[in-house]
PDB file of N, CA and C in Angstrom:
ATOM      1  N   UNK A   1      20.675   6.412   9.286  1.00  0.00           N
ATOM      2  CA  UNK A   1      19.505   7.229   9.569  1.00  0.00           C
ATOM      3  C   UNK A   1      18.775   7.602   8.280  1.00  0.00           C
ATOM      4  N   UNK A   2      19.307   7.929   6.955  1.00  0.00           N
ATOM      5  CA  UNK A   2      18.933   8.137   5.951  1.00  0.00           C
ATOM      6  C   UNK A   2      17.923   6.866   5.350  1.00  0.00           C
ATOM      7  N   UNK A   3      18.358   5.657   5.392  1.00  0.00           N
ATOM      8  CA  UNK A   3      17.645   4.764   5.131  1.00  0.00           C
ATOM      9  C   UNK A   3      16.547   3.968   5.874  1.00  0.00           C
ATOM     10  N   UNK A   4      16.214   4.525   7.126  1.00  0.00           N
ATOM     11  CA  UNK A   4      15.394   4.601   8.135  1.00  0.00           C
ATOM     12  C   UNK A   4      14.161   5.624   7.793  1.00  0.00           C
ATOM     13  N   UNK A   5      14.949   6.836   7.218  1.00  0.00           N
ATOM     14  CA  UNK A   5      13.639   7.835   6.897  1.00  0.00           C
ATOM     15  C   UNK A   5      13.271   7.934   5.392  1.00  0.00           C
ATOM     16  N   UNK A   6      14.275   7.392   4.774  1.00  0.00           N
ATOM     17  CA  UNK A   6      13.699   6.693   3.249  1.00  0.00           C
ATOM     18  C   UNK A   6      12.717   5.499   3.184  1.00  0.00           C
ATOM     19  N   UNK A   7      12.699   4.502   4.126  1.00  0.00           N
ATOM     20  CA  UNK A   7      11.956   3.469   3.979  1.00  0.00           C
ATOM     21  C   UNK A   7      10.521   4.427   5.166  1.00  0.00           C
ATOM     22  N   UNK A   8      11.070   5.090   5.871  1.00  0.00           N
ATOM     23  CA  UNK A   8       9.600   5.171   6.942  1.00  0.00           C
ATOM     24  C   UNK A   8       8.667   6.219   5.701  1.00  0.00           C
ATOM     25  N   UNK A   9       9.417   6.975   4.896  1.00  0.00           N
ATOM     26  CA  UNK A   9       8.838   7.734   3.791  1.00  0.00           C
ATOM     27  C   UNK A   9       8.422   6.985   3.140  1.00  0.00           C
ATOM     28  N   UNK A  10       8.705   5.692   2.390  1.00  0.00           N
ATOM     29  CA  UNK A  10       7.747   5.089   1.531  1.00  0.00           C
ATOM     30  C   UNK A  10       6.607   4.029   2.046  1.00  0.00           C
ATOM     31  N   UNK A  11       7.421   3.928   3.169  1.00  0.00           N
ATOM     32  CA  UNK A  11       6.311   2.961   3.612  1.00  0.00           C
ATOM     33  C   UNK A  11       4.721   4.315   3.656  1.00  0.00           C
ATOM     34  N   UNK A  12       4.829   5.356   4.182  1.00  0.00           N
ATOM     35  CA  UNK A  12       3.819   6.290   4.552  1.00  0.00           C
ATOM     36  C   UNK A  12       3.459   6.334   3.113  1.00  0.00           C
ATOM     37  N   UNK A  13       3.995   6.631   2.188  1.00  0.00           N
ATOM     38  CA  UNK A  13       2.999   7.324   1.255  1.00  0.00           C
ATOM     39  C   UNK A  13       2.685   5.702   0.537  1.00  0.00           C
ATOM     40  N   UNK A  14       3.200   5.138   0.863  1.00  0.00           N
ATOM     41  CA  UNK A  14       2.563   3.532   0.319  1.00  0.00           C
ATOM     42  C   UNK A  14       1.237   3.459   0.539  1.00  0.00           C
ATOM     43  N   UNK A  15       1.133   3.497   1.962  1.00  0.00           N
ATOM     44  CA  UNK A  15      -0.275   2.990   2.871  1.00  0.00           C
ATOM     45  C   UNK A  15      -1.001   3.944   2.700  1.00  0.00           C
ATOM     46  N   UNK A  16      -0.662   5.462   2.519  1.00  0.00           N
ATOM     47  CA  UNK A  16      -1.681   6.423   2.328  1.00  0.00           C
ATOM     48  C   UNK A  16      -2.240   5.951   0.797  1.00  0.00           C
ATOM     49  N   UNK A  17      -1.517   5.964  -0.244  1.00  0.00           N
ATOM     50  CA  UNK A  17      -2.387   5.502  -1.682  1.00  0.00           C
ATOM     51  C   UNK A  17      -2.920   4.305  -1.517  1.00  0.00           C
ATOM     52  N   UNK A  18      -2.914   3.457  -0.808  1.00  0.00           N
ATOM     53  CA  UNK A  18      -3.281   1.754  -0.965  1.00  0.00           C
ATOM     54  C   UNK A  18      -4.095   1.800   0.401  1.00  0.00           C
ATOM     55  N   UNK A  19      -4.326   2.793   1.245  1.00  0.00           N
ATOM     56  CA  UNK A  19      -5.354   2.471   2.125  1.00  0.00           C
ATOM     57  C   UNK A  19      -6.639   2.705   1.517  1.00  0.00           C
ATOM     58  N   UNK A  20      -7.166   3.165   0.879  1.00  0.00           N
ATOM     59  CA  UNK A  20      -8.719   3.156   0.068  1.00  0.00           C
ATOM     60  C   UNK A  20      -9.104   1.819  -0.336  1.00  0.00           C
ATOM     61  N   UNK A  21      -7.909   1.355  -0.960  1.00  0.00           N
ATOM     62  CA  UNK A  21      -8.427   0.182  -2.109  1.00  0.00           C
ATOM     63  C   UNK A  21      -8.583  -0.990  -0.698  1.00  0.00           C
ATOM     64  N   UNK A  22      -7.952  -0.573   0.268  1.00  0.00           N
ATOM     65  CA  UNK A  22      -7.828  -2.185   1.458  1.00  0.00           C
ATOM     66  C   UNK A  22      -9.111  -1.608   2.177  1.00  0.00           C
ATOM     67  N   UNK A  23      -9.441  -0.823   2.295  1.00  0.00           N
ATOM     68  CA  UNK A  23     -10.999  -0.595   3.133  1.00  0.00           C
ATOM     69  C   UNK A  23     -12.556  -1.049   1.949  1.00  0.00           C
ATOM     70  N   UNK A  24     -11.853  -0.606   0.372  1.00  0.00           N
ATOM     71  CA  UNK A  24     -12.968  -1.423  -0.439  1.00  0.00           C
ATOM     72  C   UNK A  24     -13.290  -3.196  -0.181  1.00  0.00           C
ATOM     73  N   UNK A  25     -11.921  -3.098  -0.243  1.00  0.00           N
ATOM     74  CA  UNK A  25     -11.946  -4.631  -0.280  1.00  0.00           C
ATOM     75  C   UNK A  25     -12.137  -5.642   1.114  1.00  0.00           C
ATOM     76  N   UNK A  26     -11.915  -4.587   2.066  1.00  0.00           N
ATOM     77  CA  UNK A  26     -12.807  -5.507   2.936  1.00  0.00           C
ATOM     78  C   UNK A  26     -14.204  -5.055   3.157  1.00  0.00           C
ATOM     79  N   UNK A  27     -15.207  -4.188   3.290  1.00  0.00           N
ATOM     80  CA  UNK A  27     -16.350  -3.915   2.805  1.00  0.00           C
ATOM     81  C   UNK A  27     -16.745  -4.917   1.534  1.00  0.00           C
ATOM     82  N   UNK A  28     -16.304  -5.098   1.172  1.00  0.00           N
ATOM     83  CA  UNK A  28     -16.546  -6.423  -0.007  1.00  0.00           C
ATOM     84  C   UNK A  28     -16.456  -7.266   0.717  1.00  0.00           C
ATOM     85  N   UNK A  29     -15.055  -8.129   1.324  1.00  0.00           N
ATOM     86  CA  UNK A  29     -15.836  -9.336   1.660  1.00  0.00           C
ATOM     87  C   UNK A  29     -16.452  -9.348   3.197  1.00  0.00           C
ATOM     88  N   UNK A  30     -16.439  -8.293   3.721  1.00  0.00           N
ATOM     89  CA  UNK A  30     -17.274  -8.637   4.883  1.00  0.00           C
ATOM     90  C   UNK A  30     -19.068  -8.452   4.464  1.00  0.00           C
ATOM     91  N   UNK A  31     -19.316  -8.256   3.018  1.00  0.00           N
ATOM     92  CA  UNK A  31     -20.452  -7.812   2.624  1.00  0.00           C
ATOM     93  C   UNK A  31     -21.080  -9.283   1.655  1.00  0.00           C
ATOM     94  N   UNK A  32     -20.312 -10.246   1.640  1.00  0.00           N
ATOM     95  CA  UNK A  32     -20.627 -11.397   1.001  1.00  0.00           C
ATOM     96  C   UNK A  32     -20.747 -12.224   2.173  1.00  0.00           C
ATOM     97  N   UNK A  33     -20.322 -11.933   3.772  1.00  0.00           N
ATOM     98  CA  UNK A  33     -20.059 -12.940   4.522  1.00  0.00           C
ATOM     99  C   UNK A  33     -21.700 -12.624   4.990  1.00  0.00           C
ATOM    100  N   UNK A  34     -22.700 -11.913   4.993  1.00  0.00           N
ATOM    101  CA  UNK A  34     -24.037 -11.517   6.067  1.00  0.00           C
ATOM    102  C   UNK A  34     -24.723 -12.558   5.596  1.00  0.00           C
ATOM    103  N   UNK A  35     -25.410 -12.783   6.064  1.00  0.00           N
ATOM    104  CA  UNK A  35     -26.402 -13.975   5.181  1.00  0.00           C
ATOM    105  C   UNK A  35     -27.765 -13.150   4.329  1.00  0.00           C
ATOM    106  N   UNK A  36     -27.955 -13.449   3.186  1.00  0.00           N
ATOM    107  CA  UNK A  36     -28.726 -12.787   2.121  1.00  0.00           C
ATOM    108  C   UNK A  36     -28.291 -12.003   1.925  1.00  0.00           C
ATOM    109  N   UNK A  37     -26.936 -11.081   1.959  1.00  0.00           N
ATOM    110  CA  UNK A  37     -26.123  -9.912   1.114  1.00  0.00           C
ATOM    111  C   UNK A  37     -26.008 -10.665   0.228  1.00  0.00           C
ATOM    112  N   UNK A  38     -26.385 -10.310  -0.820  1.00  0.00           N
ATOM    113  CA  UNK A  38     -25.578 -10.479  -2.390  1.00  0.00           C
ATOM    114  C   UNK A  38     -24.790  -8.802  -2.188  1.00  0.00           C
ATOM    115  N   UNK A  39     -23.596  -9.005  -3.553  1.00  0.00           N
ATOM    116  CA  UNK A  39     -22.793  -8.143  -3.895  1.00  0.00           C
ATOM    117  C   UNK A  39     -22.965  -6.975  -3.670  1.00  0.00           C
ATOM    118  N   UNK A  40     -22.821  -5.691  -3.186  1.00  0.00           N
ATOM    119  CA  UNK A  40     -23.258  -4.264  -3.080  1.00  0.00           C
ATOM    120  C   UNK A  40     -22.440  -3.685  -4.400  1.00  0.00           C
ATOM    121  N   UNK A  41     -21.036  -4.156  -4.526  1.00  0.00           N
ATOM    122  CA  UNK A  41     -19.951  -3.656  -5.082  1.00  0.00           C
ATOM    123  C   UNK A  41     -19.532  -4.486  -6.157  1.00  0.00           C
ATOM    124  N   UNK A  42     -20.113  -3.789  -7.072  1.00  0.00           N
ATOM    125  CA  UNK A  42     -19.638  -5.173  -8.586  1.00  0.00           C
ATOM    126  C   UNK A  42     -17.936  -5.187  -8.796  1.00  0.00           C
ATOM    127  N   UNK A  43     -17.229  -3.953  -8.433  1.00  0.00           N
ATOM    128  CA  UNK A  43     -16.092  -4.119  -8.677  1.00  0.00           C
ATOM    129  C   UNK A  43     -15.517  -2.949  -7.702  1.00  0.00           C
ATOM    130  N   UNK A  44     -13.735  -2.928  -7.831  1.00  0.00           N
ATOM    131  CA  UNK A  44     -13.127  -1.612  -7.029  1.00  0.00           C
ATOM    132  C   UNK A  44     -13.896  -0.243  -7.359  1.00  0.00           C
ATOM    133  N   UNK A  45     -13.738  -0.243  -8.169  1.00  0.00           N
ATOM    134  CA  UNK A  45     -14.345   1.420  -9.055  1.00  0.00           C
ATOM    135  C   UNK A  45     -16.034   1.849  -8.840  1.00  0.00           C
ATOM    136  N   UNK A  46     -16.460   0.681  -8.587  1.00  0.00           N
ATOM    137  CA  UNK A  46     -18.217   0.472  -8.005  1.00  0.00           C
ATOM    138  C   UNK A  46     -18.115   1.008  -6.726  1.00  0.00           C
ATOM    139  N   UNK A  47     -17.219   0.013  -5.661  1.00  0.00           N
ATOM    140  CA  UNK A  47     -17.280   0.364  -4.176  1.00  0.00           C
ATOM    141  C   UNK A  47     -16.761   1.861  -3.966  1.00  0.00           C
ATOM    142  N   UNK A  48     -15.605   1.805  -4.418  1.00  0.00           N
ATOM    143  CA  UNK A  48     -14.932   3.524  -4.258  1.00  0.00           C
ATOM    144  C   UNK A  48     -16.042   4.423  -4.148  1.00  0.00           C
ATOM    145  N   UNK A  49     -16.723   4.472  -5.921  1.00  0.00           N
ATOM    146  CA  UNK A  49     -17.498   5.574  -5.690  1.00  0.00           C
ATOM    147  C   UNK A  49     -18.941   5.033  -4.712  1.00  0.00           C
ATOM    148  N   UNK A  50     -19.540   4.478  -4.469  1.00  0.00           N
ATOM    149  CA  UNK A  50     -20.461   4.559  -3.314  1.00  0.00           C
ATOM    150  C   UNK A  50     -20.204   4.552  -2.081  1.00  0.00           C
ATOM    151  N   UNK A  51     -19.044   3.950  -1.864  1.00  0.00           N
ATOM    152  CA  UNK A  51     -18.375   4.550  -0.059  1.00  0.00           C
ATOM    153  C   UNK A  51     -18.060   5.814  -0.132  1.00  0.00           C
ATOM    154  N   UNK A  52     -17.781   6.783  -1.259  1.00  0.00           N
ATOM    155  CA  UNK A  52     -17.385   8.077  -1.137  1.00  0.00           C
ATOM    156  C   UNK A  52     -19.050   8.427  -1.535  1.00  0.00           C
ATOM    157  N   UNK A  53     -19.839   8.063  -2.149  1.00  0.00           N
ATOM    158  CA  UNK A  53     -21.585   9.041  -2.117  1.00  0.00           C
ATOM    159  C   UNK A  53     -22.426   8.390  -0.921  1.00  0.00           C
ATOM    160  N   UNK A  54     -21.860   7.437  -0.243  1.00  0.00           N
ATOM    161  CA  UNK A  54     -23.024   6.691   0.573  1.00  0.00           C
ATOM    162  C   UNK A  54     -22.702   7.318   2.467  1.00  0.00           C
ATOM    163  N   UNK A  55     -20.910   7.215   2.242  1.00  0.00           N
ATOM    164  CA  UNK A  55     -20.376   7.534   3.436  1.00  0.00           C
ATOM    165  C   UNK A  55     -19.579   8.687   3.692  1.00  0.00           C
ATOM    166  N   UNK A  56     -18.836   9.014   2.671  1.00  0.00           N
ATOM    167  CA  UNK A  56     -18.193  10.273   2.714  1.00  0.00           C
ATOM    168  C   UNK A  56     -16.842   9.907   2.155  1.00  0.00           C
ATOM    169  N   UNK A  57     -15.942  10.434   1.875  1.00  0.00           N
ATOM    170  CA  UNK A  57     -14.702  10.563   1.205  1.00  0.00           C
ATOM    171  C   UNK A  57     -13.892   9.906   2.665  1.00  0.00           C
ATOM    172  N   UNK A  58     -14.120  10.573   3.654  1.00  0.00           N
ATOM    173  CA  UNK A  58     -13.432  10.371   5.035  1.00  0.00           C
ATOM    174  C   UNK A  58     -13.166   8.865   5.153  1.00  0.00           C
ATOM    175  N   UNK A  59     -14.460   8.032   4.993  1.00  0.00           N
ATOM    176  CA  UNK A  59     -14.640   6.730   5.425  1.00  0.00           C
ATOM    177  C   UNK A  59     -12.983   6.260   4.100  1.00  0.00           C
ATOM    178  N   UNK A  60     -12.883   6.267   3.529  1.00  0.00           N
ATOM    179  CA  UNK A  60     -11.929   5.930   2.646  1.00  0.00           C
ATOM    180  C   UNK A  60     -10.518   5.701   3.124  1.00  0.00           C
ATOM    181  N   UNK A  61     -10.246   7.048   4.613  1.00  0.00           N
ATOM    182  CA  UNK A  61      -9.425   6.930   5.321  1.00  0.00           C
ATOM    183  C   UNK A  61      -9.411   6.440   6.693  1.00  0.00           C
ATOM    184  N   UNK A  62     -10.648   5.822   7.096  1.00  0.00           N
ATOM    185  CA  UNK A  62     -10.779   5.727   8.577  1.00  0.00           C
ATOM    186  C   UNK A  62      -9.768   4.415   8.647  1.00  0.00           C
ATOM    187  N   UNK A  63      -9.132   4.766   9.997  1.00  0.00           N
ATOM    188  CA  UNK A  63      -8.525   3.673  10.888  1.00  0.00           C
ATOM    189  C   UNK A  63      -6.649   4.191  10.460  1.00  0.00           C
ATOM    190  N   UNK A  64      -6.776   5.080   9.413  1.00  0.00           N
ATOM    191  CA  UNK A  64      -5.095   4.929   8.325  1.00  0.00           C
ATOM    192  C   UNK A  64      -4.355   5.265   9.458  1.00  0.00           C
ATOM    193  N   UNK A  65      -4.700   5.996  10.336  1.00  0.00           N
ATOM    194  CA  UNK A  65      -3.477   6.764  11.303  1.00  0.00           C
ATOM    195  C   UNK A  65      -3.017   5.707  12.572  1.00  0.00           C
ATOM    196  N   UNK A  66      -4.058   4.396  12.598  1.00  0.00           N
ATOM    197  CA  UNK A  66      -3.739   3.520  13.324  1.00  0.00           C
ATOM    198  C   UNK A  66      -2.670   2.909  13.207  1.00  0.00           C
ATOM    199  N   UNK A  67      -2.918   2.353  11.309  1.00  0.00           N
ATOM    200  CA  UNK A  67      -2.321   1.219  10.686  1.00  0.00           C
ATOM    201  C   UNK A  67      -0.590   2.049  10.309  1.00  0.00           C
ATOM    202  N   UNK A  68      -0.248   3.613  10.211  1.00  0.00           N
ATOM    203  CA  UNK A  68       0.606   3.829  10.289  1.00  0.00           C
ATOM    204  C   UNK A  68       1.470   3.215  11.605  1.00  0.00           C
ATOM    205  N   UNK A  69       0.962   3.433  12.530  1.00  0.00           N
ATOM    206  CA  UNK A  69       1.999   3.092  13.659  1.00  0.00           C
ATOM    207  C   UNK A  69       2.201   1.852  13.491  1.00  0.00           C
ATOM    208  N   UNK A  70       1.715   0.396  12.668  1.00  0.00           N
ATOM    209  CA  UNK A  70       2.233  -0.765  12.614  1.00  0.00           C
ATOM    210  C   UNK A  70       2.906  -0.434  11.110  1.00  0.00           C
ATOM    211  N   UNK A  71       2.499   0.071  10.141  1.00  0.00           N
ATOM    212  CA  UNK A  71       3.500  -0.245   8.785  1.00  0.00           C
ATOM    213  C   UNK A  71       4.883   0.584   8.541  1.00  0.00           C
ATOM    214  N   UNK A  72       4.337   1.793   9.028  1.00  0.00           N
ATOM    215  CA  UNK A  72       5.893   3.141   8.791  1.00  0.00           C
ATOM    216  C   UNK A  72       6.985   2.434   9.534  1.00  0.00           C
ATOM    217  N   UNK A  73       6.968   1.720  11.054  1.00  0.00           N
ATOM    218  CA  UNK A  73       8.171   1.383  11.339  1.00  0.00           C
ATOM    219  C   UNK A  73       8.696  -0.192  10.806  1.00  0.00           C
ATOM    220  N   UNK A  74       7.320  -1.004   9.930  1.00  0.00           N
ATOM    221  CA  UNK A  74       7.856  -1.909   9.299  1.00  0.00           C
ATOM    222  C   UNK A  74       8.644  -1.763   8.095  1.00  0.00           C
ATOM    223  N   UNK A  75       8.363  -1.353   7.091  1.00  0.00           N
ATOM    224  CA  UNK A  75       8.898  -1.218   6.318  1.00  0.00           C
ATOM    225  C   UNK A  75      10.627  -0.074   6.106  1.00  0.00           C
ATOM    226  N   UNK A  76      10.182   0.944   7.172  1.00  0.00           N
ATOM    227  CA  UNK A  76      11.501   1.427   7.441  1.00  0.00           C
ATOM    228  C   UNK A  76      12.667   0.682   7.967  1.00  0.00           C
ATOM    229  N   UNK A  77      12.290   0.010   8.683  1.00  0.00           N
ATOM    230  CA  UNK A  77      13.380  -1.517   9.462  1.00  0.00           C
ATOM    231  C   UNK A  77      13.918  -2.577   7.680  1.00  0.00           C
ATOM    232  N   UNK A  78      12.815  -3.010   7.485  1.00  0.00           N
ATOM    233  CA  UNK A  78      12.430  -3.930   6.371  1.00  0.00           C
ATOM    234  C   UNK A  78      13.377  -3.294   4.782  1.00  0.00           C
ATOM    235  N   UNK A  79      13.092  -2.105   4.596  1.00  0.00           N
ATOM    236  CA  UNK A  79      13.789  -1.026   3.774  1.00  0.00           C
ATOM    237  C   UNK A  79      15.299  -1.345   3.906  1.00  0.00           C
ATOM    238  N   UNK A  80      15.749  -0.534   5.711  1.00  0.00           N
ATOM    239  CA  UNK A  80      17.350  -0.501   6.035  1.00  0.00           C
ATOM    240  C   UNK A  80      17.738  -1.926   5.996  1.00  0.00           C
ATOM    241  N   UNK A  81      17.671  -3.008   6.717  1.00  0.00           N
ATOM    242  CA  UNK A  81      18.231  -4.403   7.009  1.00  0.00           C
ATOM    243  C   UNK A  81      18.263  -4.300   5.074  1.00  0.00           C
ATOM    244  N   UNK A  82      17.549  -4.452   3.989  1.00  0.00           N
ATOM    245  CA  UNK A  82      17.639  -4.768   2.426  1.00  0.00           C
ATOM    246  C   UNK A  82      18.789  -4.406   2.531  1.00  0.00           C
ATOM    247  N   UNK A  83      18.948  -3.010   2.301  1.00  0.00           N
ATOM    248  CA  UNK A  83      19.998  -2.164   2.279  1.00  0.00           C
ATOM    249  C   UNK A  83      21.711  -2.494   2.512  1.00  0.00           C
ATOM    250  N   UNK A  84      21.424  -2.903   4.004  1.00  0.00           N
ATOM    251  CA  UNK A  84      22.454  -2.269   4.721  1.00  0.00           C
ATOM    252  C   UNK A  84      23.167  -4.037   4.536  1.00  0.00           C
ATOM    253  N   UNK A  85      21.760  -5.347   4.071  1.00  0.00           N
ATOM    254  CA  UNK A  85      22.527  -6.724   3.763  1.00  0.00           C
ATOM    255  C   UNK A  85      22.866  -6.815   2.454  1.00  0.00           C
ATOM    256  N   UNK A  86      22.780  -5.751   1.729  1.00  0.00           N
ATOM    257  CA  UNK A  86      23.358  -6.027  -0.223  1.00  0.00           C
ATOM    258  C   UNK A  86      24.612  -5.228   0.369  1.00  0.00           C
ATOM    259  N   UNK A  87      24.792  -4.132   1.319  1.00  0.00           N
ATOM    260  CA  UNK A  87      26.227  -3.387   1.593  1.00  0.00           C
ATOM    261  C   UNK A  87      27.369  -4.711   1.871  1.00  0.00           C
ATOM    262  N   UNK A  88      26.704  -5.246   2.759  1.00  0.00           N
ATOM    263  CA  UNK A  88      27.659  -5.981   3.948  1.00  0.00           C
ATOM    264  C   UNK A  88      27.894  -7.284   3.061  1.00  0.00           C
ATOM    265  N   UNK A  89      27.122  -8.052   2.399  1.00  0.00           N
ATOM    266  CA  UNK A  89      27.152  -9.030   1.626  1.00  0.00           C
ATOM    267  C   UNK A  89      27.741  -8.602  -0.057  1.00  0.00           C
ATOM    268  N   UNK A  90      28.527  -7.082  -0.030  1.00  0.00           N
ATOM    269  CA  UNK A  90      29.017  -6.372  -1.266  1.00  0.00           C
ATOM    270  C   UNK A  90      28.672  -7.257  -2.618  1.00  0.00           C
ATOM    271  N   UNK A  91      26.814  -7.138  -2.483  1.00  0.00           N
ATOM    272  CA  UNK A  91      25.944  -7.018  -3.835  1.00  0.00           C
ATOM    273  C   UNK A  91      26.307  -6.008  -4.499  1.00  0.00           C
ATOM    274  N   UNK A  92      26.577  -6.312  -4.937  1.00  0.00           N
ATOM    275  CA  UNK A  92      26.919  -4.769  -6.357  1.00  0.00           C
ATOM    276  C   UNK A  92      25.376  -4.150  -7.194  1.00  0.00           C
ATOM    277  N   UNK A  93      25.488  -2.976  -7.150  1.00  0.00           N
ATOM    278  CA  UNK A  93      23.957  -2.723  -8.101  1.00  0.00           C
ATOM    279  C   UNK A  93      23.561  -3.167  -8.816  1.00  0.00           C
ATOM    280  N   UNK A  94      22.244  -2.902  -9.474  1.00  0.00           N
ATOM    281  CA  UNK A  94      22.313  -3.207 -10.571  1.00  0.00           C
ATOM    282  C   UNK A  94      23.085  -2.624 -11.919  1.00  0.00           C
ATOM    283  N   UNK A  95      22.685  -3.301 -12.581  1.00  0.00           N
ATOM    284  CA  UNK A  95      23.671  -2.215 -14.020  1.00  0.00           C
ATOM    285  C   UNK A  95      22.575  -1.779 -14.880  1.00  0.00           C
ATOM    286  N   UNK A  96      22.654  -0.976 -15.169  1.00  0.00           N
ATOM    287  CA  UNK A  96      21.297  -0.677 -16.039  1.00  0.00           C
ATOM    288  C   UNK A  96      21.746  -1.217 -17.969  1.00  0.00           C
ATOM    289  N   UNK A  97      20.472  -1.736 -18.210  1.00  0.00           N
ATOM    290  CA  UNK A  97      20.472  -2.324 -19.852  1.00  0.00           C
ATOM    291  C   UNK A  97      20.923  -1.195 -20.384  1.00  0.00           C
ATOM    292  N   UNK A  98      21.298  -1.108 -21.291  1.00  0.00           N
ATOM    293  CA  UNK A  98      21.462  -0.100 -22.930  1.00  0.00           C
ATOM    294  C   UNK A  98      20.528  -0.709 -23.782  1.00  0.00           C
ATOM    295  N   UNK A  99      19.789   0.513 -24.444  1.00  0.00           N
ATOM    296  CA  UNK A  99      19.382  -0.175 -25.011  1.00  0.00           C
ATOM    297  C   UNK A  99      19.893   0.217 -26.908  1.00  0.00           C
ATOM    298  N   UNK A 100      19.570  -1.320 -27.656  1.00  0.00           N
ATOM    299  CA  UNK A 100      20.447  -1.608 -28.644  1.00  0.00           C
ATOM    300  C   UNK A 100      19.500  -0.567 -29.925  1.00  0.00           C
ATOM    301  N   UNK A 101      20.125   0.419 -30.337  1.00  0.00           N
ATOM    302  CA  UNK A 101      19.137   0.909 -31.282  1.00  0.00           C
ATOM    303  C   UNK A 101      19.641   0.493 -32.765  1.00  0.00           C
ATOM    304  N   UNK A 102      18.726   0.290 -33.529  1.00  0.00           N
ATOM    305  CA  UNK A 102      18.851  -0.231 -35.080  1.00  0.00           C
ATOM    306  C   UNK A 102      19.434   1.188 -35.761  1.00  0.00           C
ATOM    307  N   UNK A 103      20.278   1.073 -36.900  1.00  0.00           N
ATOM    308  CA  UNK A 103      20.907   2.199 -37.567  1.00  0.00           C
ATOM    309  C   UNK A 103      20.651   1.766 -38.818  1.00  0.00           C
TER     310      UNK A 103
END
């Protein structure tokens, strides 16, 4: 259960930081597909700020509460099965480097 609500936790705050940049980027290319659109958005940092002065900050999040109900229970599944096949297949951790300091 722990690794069910560890992965449904990252998957959420995954999609919450990375849902802006996936709504720029399709506004981009659905904005090259019109016929006679040239570019609106020279780059990420272009589109961001004019979907947040043109449309509102909101538009940045529209649709996110949808796309939760398909990603939170993917990656929570996706998360545990990692997990629970390095247990069962007794992968051992990693080991962490030392690192070599000069004297």
């Amino acid at each position: 259960m722990m690794r069910l609500s560890c992965g449904a936790l990252a998957g959420l705050f995954g999609q919450t930081f990375t849902y802006p940049l996936d709504v720029v980027r399709r506004q981009m290319q659905v904005e090259n597909l019109q016929p006679g659109g040239g570019p609106r958005h020279a780059s990420t940092w272009k589109g961001l700020t004019t979907i947040v002065s043109e449309q509102g900050w909101r538009q940045l999040f529209a649709g996110l509460s949808i796309n939760y109900i398909k990603i939170v229970p993917s990656v929570a599944i996706g998360f545990t099965a990692y997990d629970m096949m390095k247990s069962w297949l007794r992968i051992p951790p990693r080991q962490k480097t030392q690192s070599v300091s000069a004297a």
